[in-house]
Protein backbone atom coordinates (compact mmCIF):
# COMPACT_ATOMS: atom_id res chain seq x y z
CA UNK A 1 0.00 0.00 0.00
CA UNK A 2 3.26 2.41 1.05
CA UNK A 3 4.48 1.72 -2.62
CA UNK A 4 1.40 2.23 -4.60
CA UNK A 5 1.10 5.93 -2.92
CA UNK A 6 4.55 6.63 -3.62
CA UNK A 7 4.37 5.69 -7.27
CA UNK A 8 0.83 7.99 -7.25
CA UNK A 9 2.74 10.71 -5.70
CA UNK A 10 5.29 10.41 -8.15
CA UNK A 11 2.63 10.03 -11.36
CA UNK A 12 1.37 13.63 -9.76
CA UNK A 13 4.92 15.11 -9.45
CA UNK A 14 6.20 13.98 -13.30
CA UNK A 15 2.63 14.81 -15.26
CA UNK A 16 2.71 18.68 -14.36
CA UNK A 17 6.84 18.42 -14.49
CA UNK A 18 6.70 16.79 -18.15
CA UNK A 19 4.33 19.27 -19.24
CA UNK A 20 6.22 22.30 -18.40
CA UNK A 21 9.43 20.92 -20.07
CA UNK A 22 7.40 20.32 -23.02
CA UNK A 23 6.39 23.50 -23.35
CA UNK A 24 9.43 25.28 -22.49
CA UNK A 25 10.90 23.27 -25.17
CA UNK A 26 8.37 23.48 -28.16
CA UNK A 27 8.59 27.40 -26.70
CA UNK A 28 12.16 27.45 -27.10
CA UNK A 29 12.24 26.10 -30.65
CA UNK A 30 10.02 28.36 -32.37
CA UNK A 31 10.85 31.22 -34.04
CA UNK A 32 10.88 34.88 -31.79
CA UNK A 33 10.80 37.15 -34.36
CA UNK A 34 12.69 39.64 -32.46
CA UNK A 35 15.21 41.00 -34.77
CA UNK A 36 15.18 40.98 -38.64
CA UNK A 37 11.91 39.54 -39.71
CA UNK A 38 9.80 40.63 -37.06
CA UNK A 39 6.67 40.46 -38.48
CA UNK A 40 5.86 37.61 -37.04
CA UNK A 41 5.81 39.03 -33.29
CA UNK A 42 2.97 41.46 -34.55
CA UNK A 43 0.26 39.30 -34.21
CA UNK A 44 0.71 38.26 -30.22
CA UNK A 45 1.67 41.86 -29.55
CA UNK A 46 -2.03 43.07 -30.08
CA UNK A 47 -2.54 41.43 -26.75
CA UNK A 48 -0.33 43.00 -24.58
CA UNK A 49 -1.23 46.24 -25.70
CA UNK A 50 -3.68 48.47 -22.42
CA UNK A 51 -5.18 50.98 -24.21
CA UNK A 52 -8.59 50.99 -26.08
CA UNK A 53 -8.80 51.40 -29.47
CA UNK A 54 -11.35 53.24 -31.57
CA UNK A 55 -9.76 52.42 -34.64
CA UNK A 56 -8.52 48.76 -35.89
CA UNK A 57 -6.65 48.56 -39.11
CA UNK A 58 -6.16 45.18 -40.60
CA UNK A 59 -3.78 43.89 -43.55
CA UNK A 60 -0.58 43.28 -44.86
CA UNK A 61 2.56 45.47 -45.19
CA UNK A 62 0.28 48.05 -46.83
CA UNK A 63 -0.64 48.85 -43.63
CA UNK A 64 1.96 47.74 -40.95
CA UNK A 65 4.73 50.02 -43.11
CA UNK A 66 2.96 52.79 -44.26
CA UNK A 67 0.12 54.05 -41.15
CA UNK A 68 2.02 55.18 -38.05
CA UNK A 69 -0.43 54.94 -35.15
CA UNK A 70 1.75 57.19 -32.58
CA UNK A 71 1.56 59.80 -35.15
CA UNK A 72 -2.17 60.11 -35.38
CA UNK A 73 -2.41 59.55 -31.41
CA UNK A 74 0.09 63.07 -31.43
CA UNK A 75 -1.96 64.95 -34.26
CA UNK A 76 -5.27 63.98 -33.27
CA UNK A 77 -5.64 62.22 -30.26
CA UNK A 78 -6.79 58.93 -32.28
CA UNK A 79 -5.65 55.32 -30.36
CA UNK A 80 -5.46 52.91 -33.33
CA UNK A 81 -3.96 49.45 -33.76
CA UNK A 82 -2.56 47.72 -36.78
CA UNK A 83 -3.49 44.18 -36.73
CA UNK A 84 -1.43 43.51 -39.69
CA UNK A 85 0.99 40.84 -40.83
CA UNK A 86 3.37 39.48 -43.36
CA UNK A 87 1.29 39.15 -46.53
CA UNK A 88 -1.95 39.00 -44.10
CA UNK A 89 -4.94 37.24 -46.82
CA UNK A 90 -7.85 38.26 -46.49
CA UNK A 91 -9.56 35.28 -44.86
CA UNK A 92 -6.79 36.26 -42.21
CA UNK A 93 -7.87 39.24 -41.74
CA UNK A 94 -11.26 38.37 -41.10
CA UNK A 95 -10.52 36.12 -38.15
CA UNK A 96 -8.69 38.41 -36.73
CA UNK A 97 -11.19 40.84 -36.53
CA UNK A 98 -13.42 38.70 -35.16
CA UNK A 99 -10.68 37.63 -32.62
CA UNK A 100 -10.01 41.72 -32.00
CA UNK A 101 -14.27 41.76 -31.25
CA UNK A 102 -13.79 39.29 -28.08
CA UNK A 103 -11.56 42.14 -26.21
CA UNK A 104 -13.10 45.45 -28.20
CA UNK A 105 -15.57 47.04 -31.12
CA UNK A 106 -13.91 49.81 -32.39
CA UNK A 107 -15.70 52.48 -34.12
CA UNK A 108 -13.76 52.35 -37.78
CA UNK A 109 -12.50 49.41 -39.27
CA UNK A 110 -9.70 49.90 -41.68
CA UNK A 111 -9.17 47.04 -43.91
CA UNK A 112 -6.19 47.23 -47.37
CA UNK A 113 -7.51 46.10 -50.17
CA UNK A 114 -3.86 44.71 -51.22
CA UNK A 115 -4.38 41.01 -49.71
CA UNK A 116 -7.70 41.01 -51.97
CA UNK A 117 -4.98 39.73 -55.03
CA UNK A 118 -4.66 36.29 -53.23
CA UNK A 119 -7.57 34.01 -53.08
CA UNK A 120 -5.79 31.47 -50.98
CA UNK A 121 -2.69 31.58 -49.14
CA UNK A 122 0.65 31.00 -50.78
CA UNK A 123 3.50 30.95 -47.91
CA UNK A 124 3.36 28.50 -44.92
CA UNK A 125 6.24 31.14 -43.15
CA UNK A 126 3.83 33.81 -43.93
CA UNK A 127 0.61 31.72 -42.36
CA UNK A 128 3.06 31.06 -39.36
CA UNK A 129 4.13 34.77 -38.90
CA UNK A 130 0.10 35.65 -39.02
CA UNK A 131 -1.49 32.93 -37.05
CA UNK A 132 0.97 31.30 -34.32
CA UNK A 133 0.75 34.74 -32.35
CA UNK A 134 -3.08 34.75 -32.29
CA UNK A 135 -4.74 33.48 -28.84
CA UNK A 136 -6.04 29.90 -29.28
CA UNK A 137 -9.89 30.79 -29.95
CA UNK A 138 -12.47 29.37 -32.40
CA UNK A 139 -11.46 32.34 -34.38
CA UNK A 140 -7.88 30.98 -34.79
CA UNK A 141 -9.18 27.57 -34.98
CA UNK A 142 -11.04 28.65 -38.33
CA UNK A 143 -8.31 30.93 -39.32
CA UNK A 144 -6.23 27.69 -39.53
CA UNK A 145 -8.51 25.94 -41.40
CA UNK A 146 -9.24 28.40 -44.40
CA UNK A 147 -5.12 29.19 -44.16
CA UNK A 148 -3.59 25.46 -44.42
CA UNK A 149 -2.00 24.58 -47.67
CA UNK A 150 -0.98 21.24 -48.69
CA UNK A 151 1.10 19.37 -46.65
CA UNK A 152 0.57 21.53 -43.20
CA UNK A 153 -1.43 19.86 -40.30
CA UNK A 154 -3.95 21.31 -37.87
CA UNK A 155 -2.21 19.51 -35.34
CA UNK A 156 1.36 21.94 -36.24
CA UNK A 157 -0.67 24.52 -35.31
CA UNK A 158 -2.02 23.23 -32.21
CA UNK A 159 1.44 21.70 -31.08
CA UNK A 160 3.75 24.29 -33.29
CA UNK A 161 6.71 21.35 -31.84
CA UNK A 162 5.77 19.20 -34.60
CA UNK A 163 6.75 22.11 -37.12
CA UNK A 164 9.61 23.35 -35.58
CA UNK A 165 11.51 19.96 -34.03
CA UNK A 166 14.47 20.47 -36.37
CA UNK A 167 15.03 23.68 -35.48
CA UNK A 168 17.94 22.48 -33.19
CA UNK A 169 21.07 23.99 -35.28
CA UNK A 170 19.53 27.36 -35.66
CA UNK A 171 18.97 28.25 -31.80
CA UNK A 172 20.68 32.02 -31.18
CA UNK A 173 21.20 33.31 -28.00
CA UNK A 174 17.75 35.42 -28.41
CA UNK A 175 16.38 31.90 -28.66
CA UNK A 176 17.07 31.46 -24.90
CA UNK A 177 16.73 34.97 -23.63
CA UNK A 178 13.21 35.15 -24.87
CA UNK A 179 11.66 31.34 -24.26
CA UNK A 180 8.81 32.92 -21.74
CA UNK A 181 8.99 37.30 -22.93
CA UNK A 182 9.11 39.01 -25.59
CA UNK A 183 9.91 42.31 -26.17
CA UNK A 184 7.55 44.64 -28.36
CA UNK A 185 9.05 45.13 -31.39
CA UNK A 186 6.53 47.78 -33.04
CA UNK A 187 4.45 50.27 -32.26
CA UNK A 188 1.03 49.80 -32.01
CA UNK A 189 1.50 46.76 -34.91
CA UNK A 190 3.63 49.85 -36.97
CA UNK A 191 6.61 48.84 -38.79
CA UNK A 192 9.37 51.49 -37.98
CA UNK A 193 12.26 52.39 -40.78
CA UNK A 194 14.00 55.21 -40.62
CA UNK A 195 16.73 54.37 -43.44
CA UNK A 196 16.58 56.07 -46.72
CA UNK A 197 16.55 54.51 -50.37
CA UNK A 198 14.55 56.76 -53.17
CA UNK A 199 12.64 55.90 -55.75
CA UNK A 200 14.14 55.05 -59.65
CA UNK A 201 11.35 53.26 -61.30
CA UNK A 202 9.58 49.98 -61.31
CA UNK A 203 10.06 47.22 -63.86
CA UNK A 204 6.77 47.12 -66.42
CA UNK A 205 4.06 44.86 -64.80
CA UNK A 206 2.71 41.91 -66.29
CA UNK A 207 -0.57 42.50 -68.10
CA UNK A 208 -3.39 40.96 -66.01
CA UNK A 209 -5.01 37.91 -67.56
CA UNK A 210 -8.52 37.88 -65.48
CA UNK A 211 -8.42 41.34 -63.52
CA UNK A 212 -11.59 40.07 -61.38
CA UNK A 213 -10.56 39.25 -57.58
CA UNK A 214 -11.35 35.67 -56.77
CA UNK A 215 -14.52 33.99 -55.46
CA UNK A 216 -12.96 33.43 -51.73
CA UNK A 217 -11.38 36.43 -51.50
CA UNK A 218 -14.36 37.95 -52.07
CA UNK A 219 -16.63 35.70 -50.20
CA UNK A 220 -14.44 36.74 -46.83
CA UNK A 221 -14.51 40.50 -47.72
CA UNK A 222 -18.32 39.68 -47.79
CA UNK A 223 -17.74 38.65 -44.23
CA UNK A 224 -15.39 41.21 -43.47
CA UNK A 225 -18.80 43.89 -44.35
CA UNK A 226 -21.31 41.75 -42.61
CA UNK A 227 -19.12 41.06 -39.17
CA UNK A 228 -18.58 45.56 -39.17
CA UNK A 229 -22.37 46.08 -40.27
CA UNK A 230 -24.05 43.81 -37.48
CA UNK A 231 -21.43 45.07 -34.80
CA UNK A 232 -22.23 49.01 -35.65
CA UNK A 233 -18.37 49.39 -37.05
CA UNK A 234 -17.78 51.66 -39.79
CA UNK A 235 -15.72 50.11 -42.39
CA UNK A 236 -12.75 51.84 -44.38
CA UNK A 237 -11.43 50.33 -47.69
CA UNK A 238 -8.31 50.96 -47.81
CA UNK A 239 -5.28 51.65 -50.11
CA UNK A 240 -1.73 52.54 -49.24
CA UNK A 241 -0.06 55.33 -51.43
CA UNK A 242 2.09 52.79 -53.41
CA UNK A 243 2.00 52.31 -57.11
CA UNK A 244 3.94 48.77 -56.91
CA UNK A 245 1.83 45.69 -57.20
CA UNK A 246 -1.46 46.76 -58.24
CA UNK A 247 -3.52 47.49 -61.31
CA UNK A 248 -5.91 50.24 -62.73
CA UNK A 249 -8.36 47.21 -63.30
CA UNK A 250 -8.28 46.18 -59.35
CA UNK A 251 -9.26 49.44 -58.08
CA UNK A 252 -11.78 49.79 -60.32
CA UNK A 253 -13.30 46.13 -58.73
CA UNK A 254 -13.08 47.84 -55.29
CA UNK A 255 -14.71 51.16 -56.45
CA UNK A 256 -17.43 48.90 -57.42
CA UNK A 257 -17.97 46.81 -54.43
CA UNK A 258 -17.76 49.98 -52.27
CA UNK A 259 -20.35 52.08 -54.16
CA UNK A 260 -22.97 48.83 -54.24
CA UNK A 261 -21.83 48.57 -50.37
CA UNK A 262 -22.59 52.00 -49.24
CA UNK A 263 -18.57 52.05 -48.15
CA UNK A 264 -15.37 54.26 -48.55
CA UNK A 265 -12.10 53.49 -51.01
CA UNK A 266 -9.98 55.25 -49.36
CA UNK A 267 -6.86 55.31 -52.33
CA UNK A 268 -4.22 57.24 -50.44
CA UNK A 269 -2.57 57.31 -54.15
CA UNK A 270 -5.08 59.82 -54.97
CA UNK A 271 -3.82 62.09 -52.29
CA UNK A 272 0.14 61.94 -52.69
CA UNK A 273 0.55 65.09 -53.74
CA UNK A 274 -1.94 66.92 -51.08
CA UNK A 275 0.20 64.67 -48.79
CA UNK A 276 4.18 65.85 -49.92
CA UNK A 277 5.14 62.41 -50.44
CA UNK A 278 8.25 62.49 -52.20
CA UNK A 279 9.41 59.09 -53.06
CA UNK A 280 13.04 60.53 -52.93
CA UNK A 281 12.95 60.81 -49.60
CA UNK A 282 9.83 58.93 -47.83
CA UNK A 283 10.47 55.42 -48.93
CA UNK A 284 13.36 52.78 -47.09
CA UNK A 285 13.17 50.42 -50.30
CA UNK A 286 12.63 52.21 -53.61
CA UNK A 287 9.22 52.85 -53.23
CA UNK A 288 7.52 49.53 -52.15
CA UNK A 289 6.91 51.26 -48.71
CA UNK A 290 7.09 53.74 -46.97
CA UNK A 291 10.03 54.91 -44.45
CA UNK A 292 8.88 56.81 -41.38
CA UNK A 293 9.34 60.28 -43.19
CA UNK A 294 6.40 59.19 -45.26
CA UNK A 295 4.34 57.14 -42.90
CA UNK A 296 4.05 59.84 -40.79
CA UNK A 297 2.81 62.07 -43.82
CA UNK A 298 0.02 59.33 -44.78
CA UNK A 299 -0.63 59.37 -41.21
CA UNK A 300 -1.40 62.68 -40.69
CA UNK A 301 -3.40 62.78 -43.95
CA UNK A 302 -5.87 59.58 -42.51
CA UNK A 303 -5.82 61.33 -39.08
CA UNK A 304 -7.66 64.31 -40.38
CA UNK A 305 -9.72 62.44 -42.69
CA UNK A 306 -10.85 60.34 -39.50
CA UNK A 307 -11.01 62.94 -37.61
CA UNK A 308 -13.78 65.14 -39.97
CA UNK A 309 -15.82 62.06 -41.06
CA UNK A 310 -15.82 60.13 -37.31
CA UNK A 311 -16.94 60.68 -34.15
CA UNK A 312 -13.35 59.70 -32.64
CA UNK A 313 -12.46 60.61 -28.83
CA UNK A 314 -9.69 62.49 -28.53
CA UNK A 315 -7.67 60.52 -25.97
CA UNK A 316 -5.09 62.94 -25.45
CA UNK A 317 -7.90 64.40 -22.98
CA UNK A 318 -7.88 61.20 -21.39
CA UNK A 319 -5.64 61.14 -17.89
CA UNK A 320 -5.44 57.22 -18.10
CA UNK A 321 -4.97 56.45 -21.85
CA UNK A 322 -2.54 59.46 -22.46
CA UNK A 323 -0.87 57.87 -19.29
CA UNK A 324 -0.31 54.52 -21.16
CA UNK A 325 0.50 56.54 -24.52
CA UNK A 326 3.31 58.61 -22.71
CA UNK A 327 5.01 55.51 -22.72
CA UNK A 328 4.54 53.98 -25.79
CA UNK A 329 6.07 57.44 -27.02
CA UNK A 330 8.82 57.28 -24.96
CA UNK A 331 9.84 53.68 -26.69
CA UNK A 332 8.89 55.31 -29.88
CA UNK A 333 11.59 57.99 -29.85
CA UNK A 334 14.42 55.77 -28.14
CA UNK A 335 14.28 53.56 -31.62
CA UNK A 336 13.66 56.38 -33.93
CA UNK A 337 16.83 58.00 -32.03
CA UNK A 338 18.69 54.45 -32.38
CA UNK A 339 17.89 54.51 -35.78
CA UNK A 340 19.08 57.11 -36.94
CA UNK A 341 22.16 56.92 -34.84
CA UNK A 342 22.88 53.41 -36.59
CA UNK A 343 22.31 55.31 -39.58
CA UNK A 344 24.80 57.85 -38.95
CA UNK A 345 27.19 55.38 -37.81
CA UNK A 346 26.68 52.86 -40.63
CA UNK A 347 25.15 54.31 -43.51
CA UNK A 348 22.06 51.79 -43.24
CA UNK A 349 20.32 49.62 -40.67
CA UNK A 350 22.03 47.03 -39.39
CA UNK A 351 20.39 46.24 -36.53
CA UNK A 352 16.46 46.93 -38.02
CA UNK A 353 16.60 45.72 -41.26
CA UNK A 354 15.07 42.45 -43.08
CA UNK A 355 19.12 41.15 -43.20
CA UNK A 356 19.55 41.90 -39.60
CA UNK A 357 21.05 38.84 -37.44
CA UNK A 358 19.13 37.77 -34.52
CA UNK A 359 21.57 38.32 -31.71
């Protein structure tokens, strides 16, 4: 009888002991995202973040690089998240608002068009980066499921172990340091650059064969109007002031749906000039996005536009949120200050950029 309660006491001690070194290692193995590509830290950030939001933005780098949140929070007062993520689909983007709707309902929705190009997804990195950050939900359950391409397993996603087991040889010191915390890498889901490389021209695009959007992307931007209708959220179509991969014919598709919709384009391109882009100056990659020079222009330009057309609190009025925004600022100008001073130093980013080693 001793025995048997000793090997029960045991059983009791090893269950909860095997399952926190299982975790610690299938924690250890995946990818932090905390230098380089850090896209892929944007989608668990969203949670940590205390203050509310009026405004959610969702999509890919067409909105992560080119709408600076801090910047419209210093204008106008505005507290806005980017829910955005490496080449973010569409169907993504969906469950992720509906994920967002279990902690908030904004006022304004925000949602870039540029995902609407892909009616499945393409990249298992880029499904990882989006959807292995998102609290486990039925929202991320389904996000899964419409994401999966051939040869990934719901069970990777539930156990990301499986995925990542052979991940052994590329283990970094930052692989250790952050097993259990992460550290925020943007700022309020924006994409900070503060490097310089201007504009010289685009090679000649492809003519488009069928310029029509697919039948699932536009079955979930169907969704994406129906989910923001019957929760009383305004919703913004939205397109970043880029001219690289996009066509005449596609905006003319969303100009369409938006007019039969009762909804707002939004095509920053049509506002460049009444903006001062200059693409010699306010892009970090030769025009494919915007550098913080010219985020902060588009960002000022959407913060007034919000601000005239939407009943938006101004939470610089706000003794609590302005609190919590004091300090977001305060990280905001320590790595606009770093960059720059690795600029200086370097000529480029060496710590910030997509090349960047994770240390």
């Amino acid at each position: 009888m001793k025995d048997k309660k000793i090997k029960i006491i045991i059983g009791i001690i090893l269950i909860p002991v095997t399952v926190l070194i299982f975790f610690t290692v299938q924690s250890l193995l995946m990818p932090k995202y905390q230098k380089g590509v850090i896209e892929g830290s944007f989608t668990g950030e969203y949670y940590r973040d205390k203050a509310p939001h009026e405004v959610l933005i969702f999509g890919d780098c067409d909105a992560y690089e080119n709408i600076n949140p801090i910047k419209m929070y210093q204008d106008y007062g505005i507290s806005s998240y980017i829910r955005g993520s490496g080449e973010q689909y569409i169907f993504q983007s969906y469950y992720l608002l509906e994920d967002a709707l279990r902690y908030e309902t904004p006022k304004v929705v925000i949602l870039s068009v540029h995902s609407l190009q892909f009616d499945h997804a393409r990249n298992e990195s880029y499904n990882r980066m989006t959807l292995d950050g998102m609290r486990w939900s039925s929202s991320k359950a389904d996000a899964v499921k419409a994401s999966m391409m051939e040869g990934e397993t719901f069970l990777s996603y539930v156990f990301p172990i499986l995925r990542y087991h052979d991940r052994w040889s590329e283990l970094t010191a930052a692989d250790l340091e952050h097993i259990f915390n992460k550290d925020i890498t943007s700022h309020n889901g924006y994409y900070m650059r503060c490097d310089t490389v201007p504009f010289t021209g685009f090679p000649p695009q492809t003519p488009l064969i069928d310029p029509s959007f697919g039948d699932n992307a536009m079955y979930y931007l169907d969704k994406i109007y129906e989910l923001c209708e019957s929760n009383g959220i305004e919703l913004i179509l939205y397109r970043a002031p880029i001219d690289f991969g996009w066509y005449d014919q596609w905006d003319e598709n969303v100009e369409e749906y938006a007019a039969s919709h009762g909804l707002i384009y939004l095509n920053l391109c049509d506002y460049k000039e009444q903006m001062g882009l200059d693409m010699s100056v306010d892009t970090y990659d030769g025009g494919i996005h915007l550098n913080l020079n010219g985020a902060n222009k588009a960002s000022s330009f959407l913060g007034s536009y919000l601000t005239a057309h939407y009943d938006l609190t101004d939470f610089r009025n706000d003794p609590e949120v302005s609190a919590i925004y004091d300090e977001k600022i305060e990280f905001y100008d320590f790595m606009r200050e770093d960059q720059m001073r690795e600029i200086e130093q370097y000529g480029q980013l060496i710590s910030y950029g997509a090349n960047a080693i994770e240390q």
